[in-house]
Protein backbone atom coordinates (compact mmCIF):
# COMPACT_ATOMS: atom_id res chain seq x y z
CA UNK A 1 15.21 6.95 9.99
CA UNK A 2 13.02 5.74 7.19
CA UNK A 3 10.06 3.53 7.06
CA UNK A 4 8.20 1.21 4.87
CA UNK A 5 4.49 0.58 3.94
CA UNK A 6 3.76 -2.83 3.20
CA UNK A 7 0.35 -3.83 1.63
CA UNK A 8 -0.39 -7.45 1.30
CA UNK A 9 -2.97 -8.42 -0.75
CA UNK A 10 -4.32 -11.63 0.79
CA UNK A 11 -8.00 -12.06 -1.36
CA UNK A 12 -9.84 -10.07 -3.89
CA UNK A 13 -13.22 -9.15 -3.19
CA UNK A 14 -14.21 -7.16 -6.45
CA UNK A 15 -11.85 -6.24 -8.99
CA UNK A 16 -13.70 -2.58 -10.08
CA UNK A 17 -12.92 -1.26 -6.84
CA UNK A 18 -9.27 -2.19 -7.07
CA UNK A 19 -9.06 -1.00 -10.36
CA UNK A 20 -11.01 2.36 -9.26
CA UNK A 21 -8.35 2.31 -6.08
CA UNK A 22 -5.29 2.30 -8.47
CA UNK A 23 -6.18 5.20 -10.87
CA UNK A 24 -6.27 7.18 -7.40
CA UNK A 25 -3.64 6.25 -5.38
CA UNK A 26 -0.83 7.51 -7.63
CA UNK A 27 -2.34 11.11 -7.28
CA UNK A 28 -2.38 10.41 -3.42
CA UNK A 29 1.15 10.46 -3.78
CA UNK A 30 1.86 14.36 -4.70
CA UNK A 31 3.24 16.51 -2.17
CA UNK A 32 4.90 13.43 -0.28
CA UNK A 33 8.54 11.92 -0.25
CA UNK A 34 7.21 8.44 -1.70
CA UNK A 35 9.57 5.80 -3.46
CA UNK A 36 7.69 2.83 -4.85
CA UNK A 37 9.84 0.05 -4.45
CA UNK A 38 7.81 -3.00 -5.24
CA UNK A 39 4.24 -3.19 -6.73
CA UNK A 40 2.84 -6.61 -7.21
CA UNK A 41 6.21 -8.61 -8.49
CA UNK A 42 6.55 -12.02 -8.86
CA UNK A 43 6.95 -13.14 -5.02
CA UNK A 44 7.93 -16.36 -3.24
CA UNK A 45 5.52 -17.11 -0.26
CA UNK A 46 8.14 -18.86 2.36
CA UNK A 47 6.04 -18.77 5.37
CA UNK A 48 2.31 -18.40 6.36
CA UNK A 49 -0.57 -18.73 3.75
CA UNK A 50 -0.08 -17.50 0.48
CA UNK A 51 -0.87 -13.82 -0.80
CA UNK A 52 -1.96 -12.25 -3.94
CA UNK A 53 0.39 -9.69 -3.79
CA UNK A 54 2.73 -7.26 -2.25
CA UNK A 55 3.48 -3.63 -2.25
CA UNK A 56 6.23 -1.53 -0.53
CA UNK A 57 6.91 2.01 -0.54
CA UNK A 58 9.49 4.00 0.69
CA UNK A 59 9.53 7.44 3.02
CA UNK A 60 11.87 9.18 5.05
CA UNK A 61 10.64 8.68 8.50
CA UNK A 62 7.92 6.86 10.24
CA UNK A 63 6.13 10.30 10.44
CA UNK A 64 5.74 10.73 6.44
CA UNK A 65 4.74 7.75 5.94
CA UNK A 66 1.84 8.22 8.08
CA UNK A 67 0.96 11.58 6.96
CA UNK A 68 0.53 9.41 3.83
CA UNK A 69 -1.31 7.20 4.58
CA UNK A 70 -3.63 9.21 6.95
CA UNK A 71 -3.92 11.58 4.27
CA UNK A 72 -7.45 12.59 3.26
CA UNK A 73 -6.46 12.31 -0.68
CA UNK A 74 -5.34 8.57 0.01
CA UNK A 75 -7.85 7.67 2.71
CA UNK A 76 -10.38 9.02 0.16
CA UNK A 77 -8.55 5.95 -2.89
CA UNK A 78 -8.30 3.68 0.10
CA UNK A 79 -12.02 3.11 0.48
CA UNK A 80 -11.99 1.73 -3.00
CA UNK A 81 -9.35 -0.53 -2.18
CA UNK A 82 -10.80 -1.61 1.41
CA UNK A 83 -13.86 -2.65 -0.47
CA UNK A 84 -11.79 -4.39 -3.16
CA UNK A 85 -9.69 -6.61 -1.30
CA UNK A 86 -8.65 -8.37 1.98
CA UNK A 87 -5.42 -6.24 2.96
CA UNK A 88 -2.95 -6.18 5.37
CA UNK A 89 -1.11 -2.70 6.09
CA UNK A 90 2.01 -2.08 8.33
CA UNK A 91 4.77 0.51 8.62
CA UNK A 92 7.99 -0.79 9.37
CA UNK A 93 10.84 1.50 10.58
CA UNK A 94 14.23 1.07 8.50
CA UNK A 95 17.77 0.20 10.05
């Protein structure tokens, strides 16, 4: 069944990092079944505080998308973006 990341960007803590985060996580994503479906759009907050943005990403299963995300190539780009930014990170299985 597939699964979704979700990032949501809820405060930026230094903008470097971040930018040093996104030259690196598009290599992260070689070798894995990855769809980007939404990368910091124009979004409407409807509940809860509001956020600086939003990413999702597709995979096939649960299991890819956490092979992923606990890869070493994207935990490596992750610390850039953990000291970047206040994040929030789920996977959410598909219907």
């Amino acid at each position: 069944m597939a699964a979704y990341i979700v990032f949501i960007r809820e405060k930026t803590l230094d903008k470097s990092e971040l930018e040093t985060y996104w030259q690196k996580a598009p290599e992260a994503m070689e070798g894995h079944s990855v769809k980007p479906l939404a990368a910091y759009g124009s979004h409407v907050t409807l509940e809860g505080p509001e956020v600086e943005g939003v990413v999702i990403a597709g995979f096939p299963t649960m299991e890819e998308a956490r092979a992923w995300y606990d890869s070493p190539a994207y935990q490596e780009a992750a610390q850039h973006r953990f000291r970047g930014a206040v994040y929030r990170g789920l996977i959410v299985e598909g219907i």
